[in-house]
N, C-alpha and C. Protein backbone atom coordinates (compact mmCIF):
# COMPACT_ATOMS: atom_id res chain seq x y z
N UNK A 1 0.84 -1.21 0.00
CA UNK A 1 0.00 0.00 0.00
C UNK A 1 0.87 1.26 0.00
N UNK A 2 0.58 2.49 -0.63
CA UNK A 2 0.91 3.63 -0.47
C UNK A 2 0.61 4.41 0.40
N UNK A 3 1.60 5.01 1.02
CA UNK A 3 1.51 6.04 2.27
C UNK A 3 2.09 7.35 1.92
N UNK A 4 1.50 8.16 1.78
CA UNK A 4 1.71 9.71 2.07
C UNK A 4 2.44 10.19 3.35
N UNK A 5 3.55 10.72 3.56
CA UNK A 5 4.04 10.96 4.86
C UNK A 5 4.58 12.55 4.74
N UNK A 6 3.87 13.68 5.16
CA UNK A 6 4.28 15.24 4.55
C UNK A 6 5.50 15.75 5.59
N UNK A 7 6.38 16.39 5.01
CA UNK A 7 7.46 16.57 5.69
C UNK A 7 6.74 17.95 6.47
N UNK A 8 7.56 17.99 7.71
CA UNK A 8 7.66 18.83 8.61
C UNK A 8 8.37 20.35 8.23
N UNK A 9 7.69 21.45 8.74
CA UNK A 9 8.16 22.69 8.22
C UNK A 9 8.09 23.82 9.44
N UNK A 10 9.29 24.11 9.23
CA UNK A 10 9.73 24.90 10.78
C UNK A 10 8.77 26.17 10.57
N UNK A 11 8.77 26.42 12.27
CA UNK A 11 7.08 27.62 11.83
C UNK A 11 8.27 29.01 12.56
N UNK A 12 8.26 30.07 11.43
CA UNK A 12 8.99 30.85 11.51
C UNK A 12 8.58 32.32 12.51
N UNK A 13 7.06 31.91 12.60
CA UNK A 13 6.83 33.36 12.84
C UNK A 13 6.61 34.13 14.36
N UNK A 14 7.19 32.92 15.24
CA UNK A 14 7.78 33.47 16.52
C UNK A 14 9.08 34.02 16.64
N UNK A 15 9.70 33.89 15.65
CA UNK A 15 11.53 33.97 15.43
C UNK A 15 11.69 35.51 15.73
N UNK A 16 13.19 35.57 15.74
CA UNK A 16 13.87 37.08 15.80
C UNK A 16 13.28 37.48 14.56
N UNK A 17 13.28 38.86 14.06
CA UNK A 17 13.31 39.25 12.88
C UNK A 17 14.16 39.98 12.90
N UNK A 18 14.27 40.66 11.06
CA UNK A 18 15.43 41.38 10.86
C UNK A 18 14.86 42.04 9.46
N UNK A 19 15.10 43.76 9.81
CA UNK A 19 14.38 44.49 8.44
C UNK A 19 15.47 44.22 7.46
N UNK A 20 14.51 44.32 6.25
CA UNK A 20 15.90 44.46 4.91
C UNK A 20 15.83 45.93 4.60
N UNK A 21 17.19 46.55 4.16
CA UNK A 21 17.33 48.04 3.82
C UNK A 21 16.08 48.53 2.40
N UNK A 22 15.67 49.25 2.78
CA UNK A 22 14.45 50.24 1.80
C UNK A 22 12.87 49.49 2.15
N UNK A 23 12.84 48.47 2.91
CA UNK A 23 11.46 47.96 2.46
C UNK A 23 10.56 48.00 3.61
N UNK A 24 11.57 48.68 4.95
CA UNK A 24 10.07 48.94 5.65
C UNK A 24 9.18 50.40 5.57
N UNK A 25 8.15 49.95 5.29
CA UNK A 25 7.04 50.90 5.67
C UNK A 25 6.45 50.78 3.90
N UNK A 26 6.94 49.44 3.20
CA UNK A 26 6.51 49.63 1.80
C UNK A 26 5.70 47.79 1.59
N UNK A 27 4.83 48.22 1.00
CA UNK A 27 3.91 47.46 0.18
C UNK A 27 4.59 46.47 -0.44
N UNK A 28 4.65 45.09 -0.20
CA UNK A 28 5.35 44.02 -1.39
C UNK A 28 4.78 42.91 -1.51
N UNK A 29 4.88 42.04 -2.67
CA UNK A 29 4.49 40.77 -2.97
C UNK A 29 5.78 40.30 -3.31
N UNK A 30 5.91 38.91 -2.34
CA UNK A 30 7.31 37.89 -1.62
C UNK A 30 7.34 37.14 -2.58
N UNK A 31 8.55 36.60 -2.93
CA UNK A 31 8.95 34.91 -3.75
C UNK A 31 10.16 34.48 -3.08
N UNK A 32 9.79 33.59 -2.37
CA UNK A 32 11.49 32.98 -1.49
C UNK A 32 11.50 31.47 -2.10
N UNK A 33 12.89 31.20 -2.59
CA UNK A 33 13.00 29.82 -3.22
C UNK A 33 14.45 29.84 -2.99
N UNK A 34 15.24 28.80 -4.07
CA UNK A 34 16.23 28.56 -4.34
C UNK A 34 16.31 28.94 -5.30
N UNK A 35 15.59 30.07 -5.87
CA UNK A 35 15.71 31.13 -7.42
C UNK A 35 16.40 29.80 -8.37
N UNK A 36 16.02 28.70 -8.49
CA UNK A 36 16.11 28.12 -9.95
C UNK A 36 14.76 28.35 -11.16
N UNK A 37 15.72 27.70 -12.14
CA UNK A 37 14.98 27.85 -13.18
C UNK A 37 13.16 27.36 -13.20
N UNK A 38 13.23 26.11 -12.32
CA UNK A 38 11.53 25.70 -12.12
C UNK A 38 11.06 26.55 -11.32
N UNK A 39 11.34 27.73 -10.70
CA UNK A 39 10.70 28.04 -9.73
C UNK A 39 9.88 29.51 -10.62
N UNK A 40 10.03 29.36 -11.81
CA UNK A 40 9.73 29.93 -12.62
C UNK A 40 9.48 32.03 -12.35
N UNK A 41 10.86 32.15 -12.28
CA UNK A 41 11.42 33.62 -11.41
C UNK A 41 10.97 34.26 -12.67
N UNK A 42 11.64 33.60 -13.85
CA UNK A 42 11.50 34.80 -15.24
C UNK A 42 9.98 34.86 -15.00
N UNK A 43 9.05 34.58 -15.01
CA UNK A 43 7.76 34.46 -15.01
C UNK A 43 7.13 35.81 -13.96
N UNK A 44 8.14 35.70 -12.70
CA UNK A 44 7.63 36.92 -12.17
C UNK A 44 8.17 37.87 -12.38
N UNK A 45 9.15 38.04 -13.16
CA UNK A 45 9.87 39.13 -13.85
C UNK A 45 9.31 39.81 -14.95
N UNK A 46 8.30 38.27 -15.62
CA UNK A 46 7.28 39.26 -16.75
C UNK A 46 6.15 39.78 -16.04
N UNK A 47 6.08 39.03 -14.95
CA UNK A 47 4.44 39.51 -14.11
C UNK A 47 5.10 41.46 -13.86
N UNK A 48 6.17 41.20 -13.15
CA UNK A 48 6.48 42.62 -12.85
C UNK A 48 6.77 43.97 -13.55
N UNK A 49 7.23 43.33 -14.38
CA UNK A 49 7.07 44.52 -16.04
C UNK A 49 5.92 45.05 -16.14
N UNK A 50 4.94 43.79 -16.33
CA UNK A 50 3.43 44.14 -16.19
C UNK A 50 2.68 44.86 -15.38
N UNK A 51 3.32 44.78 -14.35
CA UNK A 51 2.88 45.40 -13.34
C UNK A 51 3.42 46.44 -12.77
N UNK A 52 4.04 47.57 -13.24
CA UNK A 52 4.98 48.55 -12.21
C UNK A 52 4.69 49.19 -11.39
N UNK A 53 3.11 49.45 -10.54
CA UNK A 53 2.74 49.50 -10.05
C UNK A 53 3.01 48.93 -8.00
N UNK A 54 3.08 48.05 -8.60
CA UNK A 54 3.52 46.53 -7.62
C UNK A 54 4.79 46.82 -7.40
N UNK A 55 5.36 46.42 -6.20
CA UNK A 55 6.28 46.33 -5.52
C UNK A 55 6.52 44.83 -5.37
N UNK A 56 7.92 44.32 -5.68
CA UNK A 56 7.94 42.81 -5.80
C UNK A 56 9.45 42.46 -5.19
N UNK A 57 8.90 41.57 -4.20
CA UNK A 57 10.61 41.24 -3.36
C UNK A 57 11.12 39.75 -3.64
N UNK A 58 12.03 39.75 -4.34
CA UNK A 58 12.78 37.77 -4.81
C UNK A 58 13.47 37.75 -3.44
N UNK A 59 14.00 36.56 -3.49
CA UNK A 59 14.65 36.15 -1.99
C UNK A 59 15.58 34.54 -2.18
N UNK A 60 16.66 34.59 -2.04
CA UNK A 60 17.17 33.24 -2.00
C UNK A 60 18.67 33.36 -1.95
N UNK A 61 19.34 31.95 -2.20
CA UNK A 61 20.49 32.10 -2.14
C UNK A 61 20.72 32.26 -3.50
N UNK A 62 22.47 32.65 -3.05
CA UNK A 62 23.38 33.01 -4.23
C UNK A 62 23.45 31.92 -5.05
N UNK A 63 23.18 31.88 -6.38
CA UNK A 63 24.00 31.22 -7.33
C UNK A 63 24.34 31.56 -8.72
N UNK A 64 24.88 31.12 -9.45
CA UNK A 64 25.02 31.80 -11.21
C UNK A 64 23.58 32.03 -11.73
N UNK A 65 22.43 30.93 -11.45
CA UNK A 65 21.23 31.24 -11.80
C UNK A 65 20.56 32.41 -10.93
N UNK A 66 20.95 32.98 -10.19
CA UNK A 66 20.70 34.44 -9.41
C UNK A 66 21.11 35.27 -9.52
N UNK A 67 22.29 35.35 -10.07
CA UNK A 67 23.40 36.13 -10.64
C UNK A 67 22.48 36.62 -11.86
N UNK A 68 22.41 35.48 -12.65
CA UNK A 68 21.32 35.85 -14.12
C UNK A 68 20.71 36.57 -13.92
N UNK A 69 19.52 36.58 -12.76
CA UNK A 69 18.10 37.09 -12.44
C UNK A 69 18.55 38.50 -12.41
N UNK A 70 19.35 38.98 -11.46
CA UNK A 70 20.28 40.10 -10.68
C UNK A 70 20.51 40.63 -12.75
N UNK A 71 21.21 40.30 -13.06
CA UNK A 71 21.46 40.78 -14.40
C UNK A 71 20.30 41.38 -15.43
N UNK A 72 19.86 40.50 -15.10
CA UNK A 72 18.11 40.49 -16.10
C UNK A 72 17.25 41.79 -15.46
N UNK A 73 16.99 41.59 -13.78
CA UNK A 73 16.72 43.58 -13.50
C UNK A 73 17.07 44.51 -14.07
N UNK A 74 18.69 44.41 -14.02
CA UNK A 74 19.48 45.80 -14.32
C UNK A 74 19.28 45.95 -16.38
N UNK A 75 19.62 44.74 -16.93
CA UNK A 75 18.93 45.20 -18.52
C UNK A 75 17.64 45.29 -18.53
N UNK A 76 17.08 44.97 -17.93
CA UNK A 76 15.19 44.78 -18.06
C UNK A 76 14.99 46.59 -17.39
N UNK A 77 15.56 47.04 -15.99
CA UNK A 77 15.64 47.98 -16.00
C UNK A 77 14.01 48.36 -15.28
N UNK A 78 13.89 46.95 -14.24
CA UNK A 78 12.24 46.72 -13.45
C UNK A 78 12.95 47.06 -12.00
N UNK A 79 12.86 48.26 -12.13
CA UNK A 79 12.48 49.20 -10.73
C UNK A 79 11.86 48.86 -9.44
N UNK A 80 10.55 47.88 -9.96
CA UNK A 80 10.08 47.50 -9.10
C UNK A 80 10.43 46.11 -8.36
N UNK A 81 11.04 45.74 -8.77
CA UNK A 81 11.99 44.35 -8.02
C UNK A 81 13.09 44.67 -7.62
N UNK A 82 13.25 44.18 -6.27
CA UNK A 82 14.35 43.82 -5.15
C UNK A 82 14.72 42.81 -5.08
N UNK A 83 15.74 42.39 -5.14
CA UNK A 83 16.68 41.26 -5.03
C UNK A 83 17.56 41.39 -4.08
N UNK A 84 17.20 40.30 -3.02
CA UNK A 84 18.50 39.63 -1.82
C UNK A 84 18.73 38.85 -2.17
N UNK A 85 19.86 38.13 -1.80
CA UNK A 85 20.84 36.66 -1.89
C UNK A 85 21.28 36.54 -0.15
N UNK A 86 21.12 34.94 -0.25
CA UNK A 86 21.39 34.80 1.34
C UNK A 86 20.75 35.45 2.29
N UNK A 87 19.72 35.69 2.22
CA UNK A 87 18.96 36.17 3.59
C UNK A 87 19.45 35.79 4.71
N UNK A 88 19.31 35.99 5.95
CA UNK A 88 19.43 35.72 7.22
C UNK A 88 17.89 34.56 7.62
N UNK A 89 18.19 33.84 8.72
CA UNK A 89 16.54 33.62 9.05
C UNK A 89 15.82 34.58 9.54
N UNK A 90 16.27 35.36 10.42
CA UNK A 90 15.63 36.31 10.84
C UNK A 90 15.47 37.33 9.75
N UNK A 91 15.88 37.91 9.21
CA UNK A 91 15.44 38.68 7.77
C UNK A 91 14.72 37.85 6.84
N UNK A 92 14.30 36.78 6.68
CA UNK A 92 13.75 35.79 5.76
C UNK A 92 11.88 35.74 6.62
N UNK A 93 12.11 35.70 8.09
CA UNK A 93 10.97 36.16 9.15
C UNK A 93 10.26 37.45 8.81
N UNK A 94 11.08 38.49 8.84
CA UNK A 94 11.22 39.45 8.94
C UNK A 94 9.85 39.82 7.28
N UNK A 95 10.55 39.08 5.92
CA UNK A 95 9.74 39.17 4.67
C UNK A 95 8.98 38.63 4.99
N UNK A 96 8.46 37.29 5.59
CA UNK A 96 7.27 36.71 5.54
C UNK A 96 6.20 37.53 6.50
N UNK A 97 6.65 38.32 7.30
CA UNK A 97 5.87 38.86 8.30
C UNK A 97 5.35 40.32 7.45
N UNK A 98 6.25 40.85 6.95
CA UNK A 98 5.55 42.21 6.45
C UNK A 98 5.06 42.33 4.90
N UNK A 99 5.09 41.02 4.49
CA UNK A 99 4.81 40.93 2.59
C UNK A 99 3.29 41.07 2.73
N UNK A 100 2.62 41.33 1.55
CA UNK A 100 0.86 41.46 1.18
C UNK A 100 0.64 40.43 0.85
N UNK A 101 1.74 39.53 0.07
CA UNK A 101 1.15 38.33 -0.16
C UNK A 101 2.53 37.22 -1.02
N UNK A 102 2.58 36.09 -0.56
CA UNK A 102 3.37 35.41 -1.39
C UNK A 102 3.28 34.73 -3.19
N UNK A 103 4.55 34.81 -3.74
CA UNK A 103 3.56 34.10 -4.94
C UNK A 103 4.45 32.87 -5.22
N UNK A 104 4.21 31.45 -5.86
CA UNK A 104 5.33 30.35 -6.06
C UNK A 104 4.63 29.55 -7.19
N UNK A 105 4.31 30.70 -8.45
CA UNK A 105 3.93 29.66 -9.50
C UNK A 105 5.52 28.61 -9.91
N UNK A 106 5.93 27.92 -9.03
CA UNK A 106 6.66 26.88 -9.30
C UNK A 106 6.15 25.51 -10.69
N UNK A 107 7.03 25.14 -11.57
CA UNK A 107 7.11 24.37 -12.46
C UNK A 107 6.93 22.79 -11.85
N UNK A 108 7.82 22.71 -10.78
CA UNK A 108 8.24 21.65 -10.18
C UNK A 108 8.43 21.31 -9.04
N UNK A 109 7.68 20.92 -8.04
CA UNK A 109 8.12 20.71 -6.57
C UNK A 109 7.66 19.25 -6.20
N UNK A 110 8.69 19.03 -5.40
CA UNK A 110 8.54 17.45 -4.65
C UNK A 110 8.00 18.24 -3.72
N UNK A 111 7.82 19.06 -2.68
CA UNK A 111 6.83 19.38 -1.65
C UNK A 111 6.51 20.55 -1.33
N UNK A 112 7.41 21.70 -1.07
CA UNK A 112 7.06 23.61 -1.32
C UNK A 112 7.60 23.54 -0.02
N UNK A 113 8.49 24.07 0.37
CA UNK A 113 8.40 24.14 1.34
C UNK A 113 8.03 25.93 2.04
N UNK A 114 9.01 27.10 1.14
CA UNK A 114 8.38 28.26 1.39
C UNK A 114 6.97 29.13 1.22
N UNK A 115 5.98 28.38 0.41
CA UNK A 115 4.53 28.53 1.09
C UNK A 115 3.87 28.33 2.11
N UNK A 116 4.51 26.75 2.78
CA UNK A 116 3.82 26.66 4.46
C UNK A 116 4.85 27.77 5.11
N UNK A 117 5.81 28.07 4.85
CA UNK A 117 6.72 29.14 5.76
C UNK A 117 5.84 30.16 5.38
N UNK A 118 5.13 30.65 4.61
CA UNK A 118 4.27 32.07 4.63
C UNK A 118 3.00 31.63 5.22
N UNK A 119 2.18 30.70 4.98
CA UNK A 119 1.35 30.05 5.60
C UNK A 119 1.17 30.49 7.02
N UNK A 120 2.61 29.96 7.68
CA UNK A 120 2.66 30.16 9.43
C UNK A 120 2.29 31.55 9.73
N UNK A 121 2.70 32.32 8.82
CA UNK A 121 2.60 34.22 9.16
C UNK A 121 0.69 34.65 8.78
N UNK A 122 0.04 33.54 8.33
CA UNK A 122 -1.32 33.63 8.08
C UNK A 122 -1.18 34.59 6.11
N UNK A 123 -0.32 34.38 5.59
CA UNK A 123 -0.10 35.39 4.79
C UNK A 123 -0.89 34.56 3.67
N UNK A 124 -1.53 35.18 2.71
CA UNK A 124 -2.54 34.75 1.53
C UNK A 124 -0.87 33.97 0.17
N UNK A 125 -1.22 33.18 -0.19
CA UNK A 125 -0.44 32.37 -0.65
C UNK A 125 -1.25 31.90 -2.04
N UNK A 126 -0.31 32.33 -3.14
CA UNK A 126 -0.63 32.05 -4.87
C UNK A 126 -0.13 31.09 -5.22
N UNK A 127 0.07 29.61 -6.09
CA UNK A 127 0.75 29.18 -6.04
C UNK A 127 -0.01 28.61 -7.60
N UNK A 128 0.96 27.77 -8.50
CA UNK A 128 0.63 27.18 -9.74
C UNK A 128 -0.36 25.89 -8.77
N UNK A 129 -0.77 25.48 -10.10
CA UNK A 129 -1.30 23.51 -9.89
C UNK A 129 -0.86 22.51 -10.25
N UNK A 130 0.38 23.21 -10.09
CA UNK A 130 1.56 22.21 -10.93
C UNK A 130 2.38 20.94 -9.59
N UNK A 131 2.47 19.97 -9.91
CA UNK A 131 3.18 18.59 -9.21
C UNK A 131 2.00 18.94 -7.68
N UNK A 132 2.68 19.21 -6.72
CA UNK A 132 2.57 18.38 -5.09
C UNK A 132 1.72 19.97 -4.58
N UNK A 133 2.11 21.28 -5.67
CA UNK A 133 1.15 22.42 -4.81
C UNK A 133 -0.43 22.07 -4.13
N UNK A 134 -0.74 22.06 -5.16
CA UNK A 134 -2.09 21.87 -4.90
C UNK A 134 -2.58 21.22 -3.43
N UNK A 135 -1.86 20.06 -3.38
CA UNK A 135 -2.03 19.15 -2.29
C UNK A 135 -1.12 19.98 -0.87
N UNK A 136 -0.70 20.67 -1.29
CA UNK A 136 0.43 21.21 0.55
C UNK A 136 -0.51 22.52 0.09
N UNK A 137 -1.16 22.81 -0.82
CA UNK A 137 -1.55 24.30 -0.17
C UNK A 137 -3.54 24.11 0.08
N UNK A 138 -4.18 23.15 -0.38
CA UNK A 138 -5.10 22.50 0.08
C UNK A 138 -6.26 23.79 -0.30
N UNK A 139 -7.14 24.23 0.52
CA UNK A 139 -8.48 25.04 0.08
C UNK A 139 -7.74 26.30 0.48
N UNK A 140 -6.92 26.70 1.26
CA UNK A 140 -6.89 28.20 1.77
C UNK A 140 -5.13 28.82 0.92
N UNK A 141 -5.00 27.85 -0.37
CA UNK A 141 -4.01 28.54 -1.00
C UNK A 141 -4.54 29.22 -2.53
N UNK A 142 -4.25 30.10 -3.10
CA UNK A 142 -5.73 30.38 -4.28
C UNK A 142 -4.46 30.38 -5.50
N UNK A 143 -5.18 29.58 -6.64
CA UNK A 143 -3.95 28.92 -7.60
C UNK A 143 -4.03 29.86 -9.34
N UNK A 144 -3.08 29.64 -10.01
CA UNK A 144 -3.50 30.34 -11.37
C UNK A 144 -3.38 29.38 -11.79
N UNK A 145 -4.83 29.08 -12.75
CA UNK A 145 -4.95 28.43 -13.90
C UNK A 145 -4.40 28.40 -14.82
N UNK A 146 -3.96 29.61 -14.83
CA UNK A 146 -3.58 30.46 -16.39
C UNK A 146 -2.15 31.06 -16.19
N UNK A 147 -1.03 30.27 -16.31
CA UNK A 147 -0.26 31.27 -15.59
C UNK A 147 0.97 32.07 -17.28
N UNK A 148 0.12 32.87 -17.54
CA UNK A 148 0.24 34.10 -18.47
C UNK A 148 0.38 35.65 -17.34
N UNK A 149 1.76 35.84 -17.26
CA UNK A 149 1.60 36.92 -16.67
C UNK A 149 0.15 38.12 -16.36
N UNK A 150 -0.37 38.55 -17.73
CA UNK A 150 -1.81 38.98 -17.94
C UNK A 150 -2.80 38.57 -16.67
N UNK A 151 -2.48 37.08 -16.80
CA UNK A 151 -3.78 36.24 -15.85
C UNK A 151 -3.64 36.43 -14.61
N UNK A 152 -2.31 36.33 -14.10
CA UNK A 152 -2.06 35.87 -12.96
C UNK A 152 -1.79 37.54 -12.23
N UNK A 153 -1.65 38.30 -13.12
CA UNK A 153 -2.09 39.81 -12.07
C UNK A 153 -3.47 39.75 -12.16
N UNK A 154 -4.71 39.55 -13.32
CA UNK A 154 -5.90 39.61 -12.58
C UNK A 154 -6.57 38.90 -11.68
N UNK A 155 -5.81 37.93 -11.46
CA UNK A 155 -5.83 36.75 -10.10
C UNK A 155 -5.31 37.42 -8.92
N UNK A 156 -4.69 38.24 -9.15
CA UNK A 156 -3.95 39.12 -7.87
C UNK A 156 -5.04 40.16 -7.32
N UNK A 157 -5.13 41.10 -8.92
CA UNK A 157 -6.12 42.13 -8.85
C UNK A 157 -7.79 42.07 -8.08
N UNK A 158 -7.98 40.91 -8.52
CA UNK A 158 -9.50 40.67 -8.08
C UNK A 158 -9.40 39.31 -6.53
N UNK A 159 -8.19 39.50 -5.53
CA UNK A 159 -7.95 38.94 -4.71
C UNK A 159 -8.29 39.85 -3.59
N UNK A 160 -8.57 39.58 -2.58
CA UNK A 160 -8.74 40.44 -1.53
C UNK A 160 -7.02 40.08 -0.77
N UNK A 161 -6.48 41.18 -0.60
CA UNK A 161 -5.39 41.03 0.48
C UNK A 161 -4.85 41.76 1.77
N UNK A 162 -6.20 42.40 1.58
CA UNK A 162 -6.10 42.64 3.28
C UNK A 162 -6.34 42.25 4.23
N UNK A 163 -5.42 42.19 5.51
CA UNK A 163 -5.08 40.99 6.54
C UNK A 163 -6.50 40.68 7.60
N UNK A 164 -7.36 39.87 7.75
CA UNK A 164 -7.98 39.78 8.45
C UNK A 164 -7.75 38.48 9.06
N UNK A 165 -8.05 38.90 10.23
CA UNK A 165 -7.74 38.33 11.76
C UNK A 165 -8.16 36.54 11.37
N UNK A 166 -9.16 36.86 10.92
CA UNK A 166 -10.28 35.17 10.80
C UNK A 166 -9.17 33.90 9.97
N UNK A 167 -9.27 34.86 8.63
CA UNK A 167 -8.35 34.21 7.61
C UNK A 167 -7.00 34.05 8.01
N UNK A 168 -6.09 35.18 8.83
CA UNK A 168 -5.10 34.55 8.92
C UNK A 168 -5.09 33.10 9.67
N UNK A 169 -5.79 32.87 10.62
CA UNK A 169 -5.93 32.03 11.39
C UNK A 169 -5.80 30.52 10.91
N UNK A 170 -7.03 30.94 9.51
CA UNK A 170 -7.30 29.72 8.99
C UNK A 170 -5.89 29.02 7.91
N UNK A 171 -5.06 30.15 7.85
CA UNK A 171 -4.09 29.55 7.03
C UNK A 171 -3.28 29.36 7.84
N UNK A 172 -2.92 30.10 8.99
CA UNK A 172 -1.63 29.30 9.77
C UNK A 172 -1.90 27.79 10.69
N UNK A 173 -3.52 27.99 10.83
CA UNK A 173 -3.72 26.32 11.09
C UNK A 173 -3.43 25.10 10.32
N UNK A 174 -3.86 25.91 9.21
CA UNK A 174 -3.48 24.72 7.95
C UNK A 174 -2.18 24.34 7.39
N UNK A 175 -1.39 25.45 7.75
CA UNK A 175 0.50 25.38 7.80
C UNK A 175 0.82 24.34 9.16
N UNK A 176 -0.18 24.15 10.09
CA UNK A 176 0.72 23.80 11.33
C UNK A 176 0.26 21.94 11.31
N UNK A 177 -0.24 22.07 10.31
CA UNK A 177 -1.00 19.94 10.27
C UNK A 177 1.09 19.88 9.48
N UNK A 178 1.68 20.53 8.94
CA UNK A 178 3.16 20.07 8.53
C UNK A 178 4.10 20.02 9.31
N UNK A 179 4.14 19.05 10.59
CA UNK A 179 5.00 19.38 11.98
C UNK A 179 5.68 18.17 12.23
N UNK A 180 7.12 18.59 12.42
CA UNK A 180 7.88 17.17 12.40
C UNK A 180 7.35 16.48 13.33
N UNK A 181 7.06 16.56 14.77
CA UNK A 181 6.17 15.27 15.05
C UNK A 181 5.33 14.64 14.60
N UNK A 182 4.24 15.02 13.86
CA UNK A 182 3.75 14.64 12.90
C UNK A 182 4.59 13.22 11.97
N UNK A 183 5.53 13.94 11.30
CA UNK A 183 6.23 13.64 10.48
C UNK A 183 6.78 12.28 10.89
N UNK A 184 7.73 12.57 12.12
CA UNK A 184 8.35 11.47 12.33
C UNK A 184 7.53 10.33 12.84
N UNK A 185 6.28 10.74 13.65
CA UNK A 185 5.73 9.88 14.15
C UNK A 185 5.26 8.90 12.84
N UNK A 186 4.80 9.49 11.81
CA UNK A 186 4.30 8.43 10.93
C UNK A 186 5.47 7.71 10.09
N UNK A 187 6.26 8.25 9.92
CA UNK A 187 7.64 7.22 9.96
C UNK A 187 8.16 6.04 10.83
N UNK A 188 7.88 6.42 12.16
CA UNK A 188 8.10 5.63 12.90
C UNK A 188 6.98 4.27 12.89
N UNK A 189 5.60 4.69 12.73
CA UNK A 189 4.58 3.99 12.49
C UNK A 189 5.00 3.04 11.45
N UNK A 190 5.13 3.52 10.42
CA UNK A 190 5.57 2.56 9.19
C UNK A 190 6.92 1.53 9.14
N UNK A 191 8.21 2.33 10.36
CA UNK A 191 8.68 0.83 10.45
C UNK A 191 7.60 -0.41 11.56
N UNK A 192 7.00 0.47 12.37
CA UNK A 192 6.76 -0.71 13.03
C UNK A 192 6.12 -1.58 12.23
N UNK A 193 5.18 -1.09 11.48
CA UNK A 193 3.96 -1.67 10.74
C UNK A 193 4.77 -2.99 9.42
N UNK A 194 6.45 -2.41 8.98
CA UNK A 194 6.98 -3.39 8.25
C UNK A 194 7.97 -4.53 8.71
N UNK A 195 7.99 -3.70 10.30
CA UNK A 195 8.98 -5.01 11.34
C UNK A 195 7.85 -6.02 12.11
N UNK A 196 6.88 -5.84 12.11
CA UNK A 196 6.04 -5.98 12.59
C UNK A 196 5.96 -6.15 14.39
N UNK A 197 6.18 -4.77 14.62
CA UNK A 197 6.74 -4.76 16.23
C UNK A 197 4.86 -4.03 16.29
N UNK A 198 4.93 -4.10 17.72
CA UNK A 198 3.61 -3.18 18.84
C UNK A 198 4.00 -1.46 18.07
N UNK A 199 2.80 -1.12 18.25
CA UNK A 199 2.44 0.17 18.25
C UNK A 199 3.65 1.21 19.42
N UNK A 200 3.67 0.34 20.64
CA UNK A 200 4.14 0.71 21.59
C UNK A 200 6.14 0.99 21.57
N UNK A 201 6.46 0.18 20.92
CA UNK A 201 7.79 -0.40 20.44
C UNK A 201 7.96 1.04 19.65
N UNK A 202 9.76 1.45 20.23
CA UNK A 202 10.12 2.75 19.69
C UNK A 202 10.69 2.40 18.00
């Protein structure tokens, strides 16, 4: 038989924080990844052209494929995107706590892990319907069908994103069913269940 076992995801939003230079007291929509190519960055780079209006913050570590991105601002010449490399955790807290909203039309994920990290902050969360999203972001993540830059700002546009108390609630509950006890416990379940030891048996 097949078993589903969802990995555990550290809940950030008791942590230290830490401001990043120019962005407090300003309006942004977050993307924190490993800025590769599936995480489909050029994509919010056309969303942001589109949009100059919008204030848009990338986030990840350094690599040649970030380097690119970093390059692609300065010829593209989109004002409205900020780019860090290497965040801190506490500055990585710090974005999830003061963003309007996250976005991760990702190509490819074995599980997401920086949507349940915005999740925990109650923050409204966009994400493709592409591989394992759908399933880790469940009813309280809202998805583009269409992901044509065009579409996916009027998916933004006609979103409500101002913070209410109710809703955040309902999304950081739904971030907190991803908890390594959780996790391990049903790991642990499954050797017993293939050694065939007691429930009780560590």
């Amino acid at each position: 038989p097949t078993r589903v076992i969802y990995n555990g995801v550290r809940d950030l939003s008791h942590d230290p924080q830490e401001a990043l230079p120019g962005l407090q007291g300003q309006a942004f929509l977050l993307h924190i990844s490993r800025l590769a190519p599936s995480k489909n960055v050029e994509l919010l780079l056309q969303l942001a052209a589109l949009w100059p209006q919008r204030q848009f913050v990338l986030a990840g570590g350094d690599s040649p494929y970030a380097r690119t991105v970093q390059d692609s601002l300065i010829s593209r010449q989109l004002h409205n995107v900020r780019l860090f490399l290497d965040v801190s955790d506490a500055q990585k807290a710090w974005l999830y706590a003061h963003c309007n909203a996250f976005l991760f039309p990702s190509m490819a994920e074995g599980f997401g892990l920086p949507p349940i990290e915005a999740m925990h902050f109650g923050k409204p969360v966009f994400l493709s319907r592409l591989t394992s999203l759908p399933e880790i972001g469940g009813a309280v993540a809202t998805y583009w069908d269409d992901l044509a830059p065009a579409a996916m700002r009027a998916v933004l546009e006609t979103s409500d994103l101002t913070p209410v108390p109710a809703r955040q609630a309902l999304i950081a509950a739904h971030a907190r069913q991803f908890n390594w006890p959780s996790c391990v416990g049903a790991y642990l379940s499954c050797y017993r269940q293939w050694l065939k030891l007691p429930e009780s048996a560590v």
